[in-house]
C-alpha atoms as a PDB file:
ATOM      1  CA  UNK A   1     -33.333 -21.549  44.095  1.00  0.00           C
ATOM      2  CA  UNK A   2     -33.486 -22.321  40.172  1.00  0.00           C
ATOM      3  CA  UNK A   3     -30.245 -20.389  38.425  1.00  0.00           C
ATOM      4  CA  UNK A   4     -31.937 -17.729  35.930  1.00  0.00           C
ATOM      5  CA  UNK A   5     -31.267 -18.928  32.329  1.00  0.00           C
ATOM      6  CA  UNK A   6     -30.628 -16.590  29.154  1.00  0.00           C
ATOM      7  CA  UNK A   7     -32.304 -17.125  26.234  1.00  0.00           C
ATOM      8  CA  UNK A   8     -29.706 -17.383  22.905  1.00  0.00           C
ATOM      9  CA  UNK A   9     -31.252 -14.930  21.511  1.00  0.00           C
ATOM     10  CA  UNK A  10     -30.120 -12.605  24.709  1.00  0.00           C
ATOM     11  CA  UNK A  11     -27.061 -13.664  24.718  1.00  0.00           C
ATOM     12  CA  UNK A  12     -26.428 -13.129  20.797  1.00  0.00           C
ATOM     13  CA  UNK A  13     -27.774  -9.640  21.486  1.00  0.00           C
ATOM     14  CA  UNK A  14     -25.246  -8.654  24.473  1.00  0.00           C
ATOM     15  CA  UNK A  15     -22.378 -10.081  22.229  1.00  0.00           C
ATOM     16  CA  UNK A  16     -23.379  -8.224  19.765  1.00  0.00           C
ATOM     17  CA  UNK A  17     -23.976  -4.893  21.589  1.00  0.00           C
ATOM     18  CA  UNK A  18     -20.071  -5.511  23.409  1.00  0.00           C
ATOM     19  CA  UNK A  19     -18.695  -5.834  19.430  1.00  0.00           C
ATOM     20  CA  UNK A  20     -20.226  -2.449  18.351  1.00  0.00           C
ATOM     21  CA  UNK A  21     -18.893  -0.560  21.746  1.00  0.00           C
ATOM     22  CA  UNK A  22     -15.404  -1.810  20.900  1.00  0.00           C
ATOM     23  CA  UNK A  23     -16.002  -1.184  16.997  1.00  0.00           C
ATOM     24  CA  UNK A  24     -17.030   2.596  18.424  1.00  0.00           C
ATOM     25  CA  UNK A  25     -13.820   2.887  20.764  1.00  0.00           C
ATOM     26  CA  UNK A  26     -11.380   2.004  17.861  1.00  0.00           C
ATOM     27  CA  UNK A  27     -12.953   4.332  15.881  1.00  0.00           C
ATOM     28  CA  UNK A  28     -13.161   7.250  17.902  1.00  0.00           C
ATOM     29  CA  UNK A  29      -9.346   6.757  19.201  1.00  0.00           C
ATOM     30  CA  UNK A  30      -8.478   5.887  15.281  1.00  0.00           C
ATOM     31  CA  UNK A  31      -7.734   9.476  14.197  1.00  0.00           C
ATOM     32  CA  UNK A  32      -7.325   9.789  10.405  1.00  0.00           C
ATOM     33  CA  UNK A  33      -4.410  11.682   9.944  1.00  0.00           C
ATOM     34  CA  UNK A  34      -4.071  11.323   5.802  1.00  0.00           C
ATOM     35  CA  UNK A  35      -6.664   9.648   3.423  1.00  0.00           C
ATOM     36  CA  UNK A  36      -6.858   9.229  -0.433  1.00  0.00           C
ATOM     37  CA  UNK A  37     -10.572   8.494  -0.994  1.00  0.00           C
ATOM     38  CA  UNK A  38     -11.362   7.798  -4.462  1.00  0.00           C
ATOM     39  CA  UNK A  39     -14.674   6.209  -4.044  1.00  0.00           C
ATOM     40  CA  UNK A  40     -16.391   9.865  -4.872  1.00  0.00           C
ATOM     41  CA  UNK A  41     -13.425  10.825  -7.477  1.00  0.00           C
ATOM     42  CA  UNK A  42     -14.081  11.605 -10.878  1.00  0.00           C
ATOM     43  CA  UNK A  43     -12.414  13.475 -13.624  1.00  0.00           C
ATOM     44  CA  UNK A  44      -8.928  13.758 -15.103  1.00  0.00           C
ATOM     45  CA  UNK A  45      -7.036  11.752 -12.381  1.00  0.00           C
ATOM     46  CA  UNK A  46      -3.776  13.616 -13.289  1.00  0.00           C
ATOM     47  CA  UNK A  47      -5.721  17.411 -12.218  1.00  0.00           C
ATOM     48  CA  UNK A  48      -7.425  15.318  -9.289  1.00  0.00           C
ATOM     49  CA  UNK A  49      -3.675  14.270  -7.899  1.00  0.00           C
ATOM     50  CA  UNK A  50      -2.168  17.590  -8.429  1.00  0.00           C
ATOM     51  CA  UNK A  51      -4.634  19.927  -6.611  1.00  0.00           C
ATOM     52  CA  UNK A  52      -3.448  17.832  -3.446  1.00  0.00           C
ATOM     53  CA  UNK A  53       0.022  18.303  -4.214  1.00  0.00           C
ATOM     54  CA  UNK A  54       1.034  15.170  -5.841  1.00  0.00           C
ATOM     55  CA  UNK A  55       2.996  14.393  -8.460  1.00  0.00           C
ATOM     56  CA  UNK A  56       3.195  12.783 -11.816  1.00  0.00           C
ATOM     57  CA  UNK A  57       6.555  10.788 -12.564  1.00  0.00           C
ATOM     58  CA  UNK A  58       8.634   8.199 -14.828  1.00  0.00           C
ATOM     59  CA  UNK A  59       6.212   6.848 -17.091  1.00  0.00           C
ATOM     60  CA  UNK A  60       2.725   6.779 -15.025  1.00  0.00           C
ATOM     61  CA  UNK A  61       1.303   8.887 -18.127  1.00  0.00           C
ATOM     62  CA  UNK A  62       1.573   5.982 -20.302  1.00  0.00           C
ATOM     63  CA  UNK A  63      -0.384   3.988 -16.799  1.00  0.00           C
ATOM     64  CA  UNK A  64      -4.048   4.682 -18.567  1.00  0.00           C
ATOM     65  CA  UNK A  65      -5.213   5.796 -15.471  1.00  0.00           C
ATOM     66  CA  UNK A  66      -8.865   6.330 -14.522  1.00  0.00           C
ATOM     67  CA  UNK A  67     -11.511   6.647 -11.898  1.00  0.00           C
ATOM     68  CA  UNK A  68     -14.251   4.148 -12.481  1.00  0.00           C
ATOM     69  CA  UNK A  69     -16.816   2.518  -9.730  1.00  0.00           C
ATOM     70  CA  UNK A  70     -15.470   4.401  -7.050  1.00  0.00           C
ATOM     71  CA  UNK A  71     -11.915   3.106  -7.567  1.00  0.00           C
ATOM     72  CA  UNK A  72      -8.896   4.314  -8.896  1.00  0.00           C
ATOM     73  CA  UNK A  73      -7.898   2.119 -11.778  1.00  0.00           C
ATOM     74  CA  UNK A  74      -4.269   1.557 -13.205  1.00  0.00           C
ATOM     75  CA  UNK A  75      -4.264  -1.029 -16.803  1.00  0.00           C
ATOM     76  CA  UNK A  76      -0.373  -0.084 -18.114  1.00  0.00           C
ATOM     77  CA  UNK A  77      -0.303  -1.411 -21.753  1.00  0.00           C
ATOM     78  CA  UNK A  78       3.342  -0.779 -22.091  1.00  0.00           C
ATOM     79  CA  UNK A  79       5.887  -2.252 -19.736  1.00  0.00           C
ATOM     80  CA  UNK A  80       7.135   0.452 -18.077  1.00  0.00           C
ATOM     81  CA  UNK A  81       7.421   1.831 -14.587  1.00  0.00           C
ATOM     82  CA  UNK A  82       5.223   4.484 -13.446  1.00  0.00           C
ATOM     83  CA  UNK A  83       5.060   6.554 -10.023  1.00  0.00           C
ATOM     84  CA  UNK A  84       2.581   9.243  -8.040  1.00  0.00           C
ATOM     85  CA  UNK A  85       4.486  11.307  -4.916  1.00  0.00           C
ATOM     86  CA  UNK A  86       3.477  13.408  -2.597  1.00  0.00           C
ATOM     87  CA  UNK A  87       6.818  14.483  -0.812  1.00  0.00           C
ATOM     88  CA  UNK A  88       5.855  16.401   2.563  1.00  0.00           C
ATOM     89  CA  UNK A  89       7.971  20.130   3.870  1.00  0.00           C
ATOM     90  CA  UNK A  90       9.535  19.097   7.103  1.00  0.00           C
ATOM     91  CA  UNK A  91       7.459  21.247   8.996  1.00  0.00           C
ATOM     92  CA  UNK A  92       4.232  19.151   7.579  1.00  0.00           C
ATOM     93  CA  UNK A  93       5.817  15.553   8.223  1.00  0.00           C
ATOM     94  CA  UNK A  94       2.793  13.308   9.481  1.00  0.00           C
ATOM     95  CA  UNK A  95       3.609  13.110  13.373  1.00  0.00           C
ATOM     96  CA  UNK A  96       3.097   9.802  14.891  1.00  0.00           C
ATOM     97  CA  UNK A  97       1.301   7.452  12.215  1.00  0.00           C
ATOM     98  CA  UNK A  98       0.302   4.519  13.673  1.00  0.00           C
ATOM     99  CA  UNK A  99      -1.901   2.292  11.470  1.00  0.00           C
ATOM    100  CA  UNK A 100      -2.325   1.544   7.540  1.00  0.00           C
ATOM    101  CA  UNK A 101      -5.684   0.487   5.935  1.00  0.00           C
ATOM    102  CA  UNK A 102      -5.661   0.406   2.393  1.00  0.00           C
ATOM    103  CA  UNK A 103      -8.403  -1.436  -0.016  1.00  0.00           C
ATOM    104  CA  UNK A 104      -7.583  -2.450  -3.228  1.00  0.00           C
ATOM    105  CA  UNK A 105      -6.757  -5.118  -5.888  1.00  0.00           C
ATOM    106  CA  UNK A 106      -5.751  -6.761  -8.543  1.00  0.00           C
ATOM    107  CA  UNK A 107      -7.842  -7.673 -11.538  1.00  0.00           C
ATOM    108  CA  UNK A 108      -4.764  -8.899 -13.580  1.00  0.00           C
ATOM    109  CA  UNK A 109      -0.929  -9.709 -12.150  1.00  0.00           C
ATOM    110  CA  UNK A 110       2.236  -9.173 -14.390  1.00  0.00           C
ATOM    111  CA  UNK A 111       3.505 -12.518 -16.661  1.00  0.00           C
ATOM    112  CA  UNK A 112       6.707 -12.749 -15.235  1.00  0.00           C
ATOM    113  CA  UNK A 113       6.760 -10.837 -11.806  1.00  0.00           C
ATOM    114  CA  UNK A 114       9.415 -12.638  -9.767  1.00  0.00           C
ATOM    115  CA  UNK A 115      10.361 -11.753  -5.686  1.00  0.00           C
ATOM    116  CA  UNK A 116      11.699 -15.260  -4.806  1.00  0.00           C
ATOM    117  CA  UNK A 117      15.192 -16.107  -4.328  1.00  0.00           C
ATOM    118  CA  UNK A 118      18.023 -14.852  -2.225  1.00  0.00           C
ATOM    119  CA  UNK A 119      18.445 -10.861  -2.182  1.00  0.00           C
ATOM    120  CA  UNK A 120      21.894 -10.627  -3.594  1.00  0.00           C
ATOM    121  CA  UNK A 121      20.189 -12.696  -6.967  1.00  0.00           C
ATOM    122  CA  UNK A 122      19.120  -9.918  -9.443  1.00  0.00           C
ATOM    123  CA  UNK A 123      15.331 -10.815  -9.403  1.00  0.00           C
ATOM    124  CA  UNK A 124      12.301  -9.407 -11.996  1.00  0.00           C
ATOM    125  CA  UNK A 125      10.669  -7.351  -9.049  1.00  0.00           C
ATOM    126  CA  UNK A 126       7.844  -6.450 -10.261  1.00  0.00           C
ATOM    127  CA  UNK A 127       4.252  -5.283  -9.163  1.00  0.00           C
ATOM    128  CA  UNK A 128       0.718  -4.679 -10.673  1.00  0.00           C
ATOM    129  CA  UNK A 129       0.298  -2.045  -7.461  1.00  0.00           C
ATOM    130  CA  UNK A 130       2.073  -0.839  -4.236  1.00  0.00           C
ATOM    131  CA  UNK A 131       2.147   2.032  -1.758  1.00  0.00           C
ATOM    132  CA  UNK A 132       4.865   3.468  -0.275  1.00  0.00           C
ATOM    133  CA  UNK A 133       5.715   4.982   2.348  1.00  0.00           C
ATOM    134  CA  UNK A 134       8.529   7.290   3.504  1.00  0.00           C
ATOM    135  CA  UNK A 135      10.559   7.817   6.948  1.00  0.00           C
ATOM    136  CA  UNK A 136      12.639  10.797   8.208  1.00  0.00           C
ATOM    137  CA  UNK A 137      14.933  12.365   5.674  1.00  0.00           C
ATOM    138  CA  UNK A 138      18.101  10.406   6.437  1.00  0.00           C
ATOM    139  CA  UNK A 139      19.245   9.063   2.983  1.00  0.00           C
ATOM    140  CA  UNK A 140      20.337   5.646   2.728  1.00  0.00           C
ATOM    141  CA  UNK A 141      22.553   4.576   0.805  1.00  0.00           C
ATOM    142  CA  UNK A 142      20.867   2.741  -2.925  1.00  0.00           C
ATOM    143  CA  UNK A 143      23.562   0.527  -3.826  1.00  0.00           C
ATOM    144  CA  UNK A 144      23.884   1.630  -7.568  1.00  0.00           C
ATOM    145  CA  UNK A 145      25.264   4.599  -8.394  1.00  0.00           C
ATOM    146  CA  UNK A 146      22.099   5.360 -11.097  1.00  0.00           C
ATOM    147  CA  UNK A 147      19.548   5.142  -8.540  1.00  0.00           C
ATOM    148  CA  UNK A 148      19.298   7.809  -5.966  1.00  0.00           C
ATOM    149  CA  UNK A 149      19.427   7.720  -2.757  1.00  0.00           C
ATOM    150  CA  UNK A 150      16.275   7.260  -0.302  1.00  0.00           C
ATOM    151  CA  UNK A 151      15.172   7.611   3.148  1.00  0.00           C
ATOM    152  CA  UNK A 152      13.469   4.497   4.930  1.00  0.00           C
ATOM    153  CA  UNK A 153      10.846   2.951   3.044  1.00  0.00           C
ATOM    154  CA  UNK A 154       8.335   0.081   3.288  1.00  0.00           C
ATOM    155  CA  UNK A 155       6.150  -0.883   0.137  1.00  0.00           C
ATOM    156  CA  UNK A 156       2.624  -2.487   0.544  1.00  0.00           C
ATOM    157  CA  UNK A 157       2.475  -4.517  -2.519  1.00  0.00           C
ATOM    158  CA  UNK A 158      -0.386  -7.049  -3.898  1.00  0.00           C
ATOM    159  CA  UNK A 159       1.513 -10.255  -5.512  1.00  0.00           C
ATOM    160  CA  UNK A 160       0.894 -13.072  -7.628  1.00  0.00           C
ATOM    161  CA  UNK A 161       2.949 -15.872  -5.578  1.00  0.00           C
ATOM    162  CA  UNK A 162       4.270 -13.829  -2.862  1.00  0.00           C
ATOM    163  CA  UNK A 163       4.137 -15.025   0.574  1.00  0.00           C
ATOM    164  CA  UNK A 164       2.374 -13.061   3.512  1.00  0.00           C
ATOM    165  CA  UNK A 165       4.890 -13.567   6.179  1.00  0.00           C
ATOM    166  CA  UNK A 166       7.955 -13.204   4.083  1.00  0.00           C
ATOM    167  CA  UNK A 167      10.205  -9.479   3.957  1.00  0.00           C
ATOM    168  CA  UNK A 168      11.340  -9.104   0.574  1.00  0.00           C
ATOM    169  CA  UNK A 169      14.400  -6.863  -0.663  1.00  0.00           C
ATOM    170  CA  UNK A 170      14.482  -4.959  -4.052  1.00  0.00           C
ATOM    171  CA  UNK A 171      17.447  -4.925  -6.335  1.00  0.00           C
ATOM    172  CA  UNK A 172      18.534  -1.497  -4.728  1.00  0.00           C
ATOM    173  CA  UNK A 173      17.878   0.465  -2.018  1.00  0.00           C
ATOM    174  CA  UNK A 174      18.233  -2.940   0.494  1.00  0.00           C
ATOM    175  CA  UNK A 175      19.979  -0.955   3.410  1.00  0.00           C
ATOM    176  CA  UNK A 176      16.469   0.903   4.006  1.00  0.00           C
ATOM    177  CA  UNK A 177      13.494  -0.243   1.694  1.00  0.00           C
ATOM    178  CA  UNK A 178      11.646  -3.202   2.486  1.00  0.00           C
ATOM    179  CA  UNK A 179       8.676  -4.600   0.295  1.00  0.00           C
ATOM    180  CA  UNK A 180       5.515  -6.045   2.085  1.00  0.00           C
ATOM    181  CA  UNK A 181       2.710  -8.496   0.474  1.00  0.00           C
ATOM    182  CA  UNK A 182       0.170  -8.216   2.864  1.00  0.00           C
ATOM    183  CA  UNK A 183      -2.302  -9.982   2.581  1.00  0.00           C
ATOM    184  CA  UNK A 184      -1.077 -12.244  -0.160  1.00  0.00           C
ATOM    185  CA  UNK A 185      -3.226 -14.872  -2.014  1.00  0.00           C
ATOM    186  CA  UNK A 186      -2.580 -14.059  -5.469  1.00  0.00           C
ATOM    187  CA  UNK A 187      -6.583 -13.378  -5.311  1.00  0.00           C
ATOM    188  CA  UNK A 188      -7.904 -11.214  -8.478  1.00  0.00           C
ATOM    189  CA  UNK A 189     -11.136  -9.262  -9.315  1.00  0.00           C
ATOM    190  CA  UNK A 190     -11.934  -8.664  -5.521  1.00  0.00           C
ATOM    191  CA  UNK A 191     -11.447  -5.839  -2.967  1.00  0.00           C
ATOM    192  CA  UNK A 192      -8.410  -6.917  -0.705  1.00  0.00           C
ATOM    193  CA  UNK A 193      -8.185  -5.437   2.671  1.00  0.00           C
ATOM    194  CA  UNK A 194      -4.367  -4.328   4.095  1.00  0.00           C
ATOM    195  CA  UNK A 195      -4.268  -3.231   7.660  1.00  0.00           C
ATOM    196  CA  UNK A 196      -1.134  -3.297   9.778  1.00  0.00           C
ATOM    197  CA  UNK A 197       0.043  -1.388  12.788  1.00  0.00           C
ATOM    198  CA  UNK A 198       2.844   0.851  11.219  1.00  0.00           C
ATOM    199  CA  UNK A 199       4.886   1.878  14.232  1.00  0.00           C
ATOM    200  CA  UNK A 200       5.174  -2.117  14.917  1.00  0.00           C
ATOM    201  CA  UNK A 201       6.247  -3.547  11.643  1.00  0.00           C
ATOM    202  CA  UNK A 202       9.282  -0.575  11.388  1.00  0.00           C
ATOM    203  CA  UNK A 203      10.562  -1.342  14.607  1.00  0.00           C
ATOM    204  CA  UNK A 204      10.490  -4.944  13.774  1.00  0.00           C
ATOM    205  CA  UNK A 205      12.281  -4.171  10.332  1.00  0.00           C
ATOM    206  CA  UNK A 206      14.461  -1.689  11.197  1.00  0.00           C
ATOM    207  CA  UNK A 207      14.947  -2.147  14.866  1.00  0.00           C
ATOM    208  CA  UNK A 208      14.443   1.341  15.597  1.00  0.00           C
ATOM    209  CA  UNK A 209      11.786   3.730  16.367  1.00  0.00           C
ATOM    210  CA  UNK A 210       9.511   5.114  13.364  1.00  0.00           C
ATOM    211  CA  UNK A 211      10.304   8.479  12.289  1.00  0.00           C
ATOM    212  CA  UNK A 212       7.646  10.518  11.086  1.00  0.00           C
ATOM    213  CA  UNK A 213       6.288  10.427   7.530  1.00  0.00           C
ATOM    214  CA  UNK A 214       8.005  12.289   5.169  1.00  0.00           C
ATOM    215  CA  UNK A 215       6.769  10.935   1.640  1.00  0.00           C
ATOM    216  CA  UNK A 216       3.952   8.718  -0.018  1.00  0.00           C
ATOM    217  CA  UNK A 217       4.302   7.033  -3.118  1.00  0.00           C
ATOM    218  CA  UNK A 218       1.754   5.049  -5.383  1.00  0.00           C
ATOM    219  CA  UNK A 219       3.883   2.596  -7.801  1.00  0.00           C
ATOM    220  CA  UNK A 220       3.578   0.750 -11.108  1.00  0.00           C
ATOM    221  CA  UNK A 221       6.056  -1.682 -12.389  1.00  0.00           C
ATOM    222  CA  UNK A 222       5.675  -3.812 -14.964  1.00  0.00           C
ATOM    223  CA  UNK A 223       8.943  -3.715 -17.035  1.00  0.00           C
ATOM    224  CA  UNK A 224      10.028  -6.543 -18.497  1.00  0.00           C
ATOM    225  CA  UNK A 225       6.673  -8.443 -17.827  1.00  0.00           C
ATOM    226  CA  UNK A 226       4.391 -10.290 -20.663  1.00  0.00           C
ATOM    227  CA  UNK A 227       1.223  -8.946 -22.276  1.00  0.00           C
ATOM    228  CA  UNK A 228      -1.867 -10.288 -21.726  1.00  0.00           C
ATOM    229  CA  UNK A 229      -5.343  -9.180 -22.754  1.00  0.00           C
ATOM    230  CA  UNK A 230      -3.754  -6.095 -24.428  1.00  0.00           C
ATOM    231  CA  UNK A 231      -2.155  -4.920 -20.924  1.00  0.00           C
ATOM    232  CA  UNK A 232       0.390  -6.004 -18.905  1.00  0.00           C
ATOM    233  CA  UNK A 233      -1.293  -5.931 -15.366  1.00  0.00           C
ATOM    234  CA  UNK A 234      -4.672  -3.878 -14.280  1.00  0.00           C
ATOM    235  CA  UNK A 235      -5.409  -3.379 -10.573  1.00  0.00           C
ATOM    236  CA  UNK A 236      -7.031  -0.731  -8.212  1.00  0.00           C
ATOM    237  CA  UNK A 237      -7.616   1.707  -5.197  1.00  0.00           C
ATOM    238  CA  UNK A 238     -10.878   2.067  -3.257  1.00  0.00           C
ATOM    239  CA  UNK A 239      -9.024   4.034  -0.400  1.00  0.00           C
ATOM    240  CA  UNK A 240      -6.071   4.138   1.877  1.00  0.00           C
ATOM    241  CA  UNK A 241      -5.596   5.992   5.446  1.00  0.00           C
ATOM    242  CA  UNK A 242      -2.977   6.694   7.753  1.00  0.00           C
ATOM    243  CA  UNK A 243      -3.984   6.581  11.454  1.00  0.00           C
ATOM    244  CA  UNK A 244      -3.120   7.205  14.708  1.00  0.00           C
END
């Protein structure tokens, strides 16, 4: 008896048909739990950020922030540090957050933006863009007696020279903030896609389970960074969510 053969053209199709089932199981199991879509937004970004309870601080005024294309846009001009929270009531922590998927980018990195070296070396740690994100409300100790303190942290950050597999430390808060370049090319004027499974990567930091989510935080820094087509840095957000 001859063996039956399948045409390529089959075979393409039933590979095909098994990648959109599992593209359909992720997605129904994926439950959003909290999104920041701006590819819809429009209007004054500061009203657009306070009607869902977030907030304006340090110098992310001075940020020249905008929605344009679908994206937000942040082009500081001034070398400053700017900051958006959204701190949650205990009783509205995010419960079991498992996944991050954030697109954005970076049309123009900060002259002078420097994460290398050991983490006891004062370093220029700067970024054109990061997200953070917030664990439990156990403060941690800051190390400086200016800076307050904070509860577990890990910042998503897009970098110049930054390496993708390497856990860097700020200046402070080094007992329980870690920063995170992920993915990390030092690509510009392109959507950049950041997915990681949350609950992994803070076990593997912290060596602990995750506590829930207790704050968010979009940051700005450019201080002491150079100037360069009248700004210091310009980059952007399409969307982020937090899954389970």
């Amino acid at each position: 008896m001859k063996k039956k053969r399948f045409p390529a053209v089959e075979i393409h199709k039933t590979i095909t048909a098994i990648i959109v089932l599992l593209f359909i199981s992720f997605s129904v199991h994926a439950e959003t739990i909290y999104e920041l879509d701006f590819t819809s937004a429009s209007g004054n970004v500061k009203e657009w950020f306070e009607k869902i309870n977030w907030e304006f601080r340090e110098d992310i005024d001075d940020m020249n922030l905008r929605f344009e294309d679908g994206k937000l846009v942040v082009e500081p001009t001034k070398d400053e540090l700017g900051v958006m929270m959204r701190e949650f009531d205990k009783r509205n922590y995010l419960q079991d957050v498992t996944k991050l998927h954030i697109e954005w980018g970076v049309d123009q990195y900060p002259q002078g933006a420097d994460w290398s070296g050991p983490k006891d070396k004062k370093r220029n740690t700067r970024e054109a863009i990061s997200f953070m994100i917030f664990f439990g409300d156990k403060k941690l100790d800051s190390g400086f007696f200016l800076a307050p303190d904070l509860p577990y942290f890990i910042s998503f950050f897009l970098g110049e020279k930054e390496k993708p597999d390497q856990v860097y430390y700020g200046n402070y808060w080094q007992e329980g903030g870690r920063y995170l370049c992920i993915p990390c090319d030092g690509s510009t004027a392109k959507t950049i896609v950041t997915e990681i499974n949350l609950e992994e990567k803070f076990k593997e930091l912290f060596g602990k389970e995750q506590p829930p989510v207790s704050a968010l935080g979009i940051e700005v820094d450019v201080q002491k960074t150079g100037k360069s087509n009248g700004r210091h840095s310009k980059a952007f957000i399409k969307h982020i969510k937090l899954m389970k």
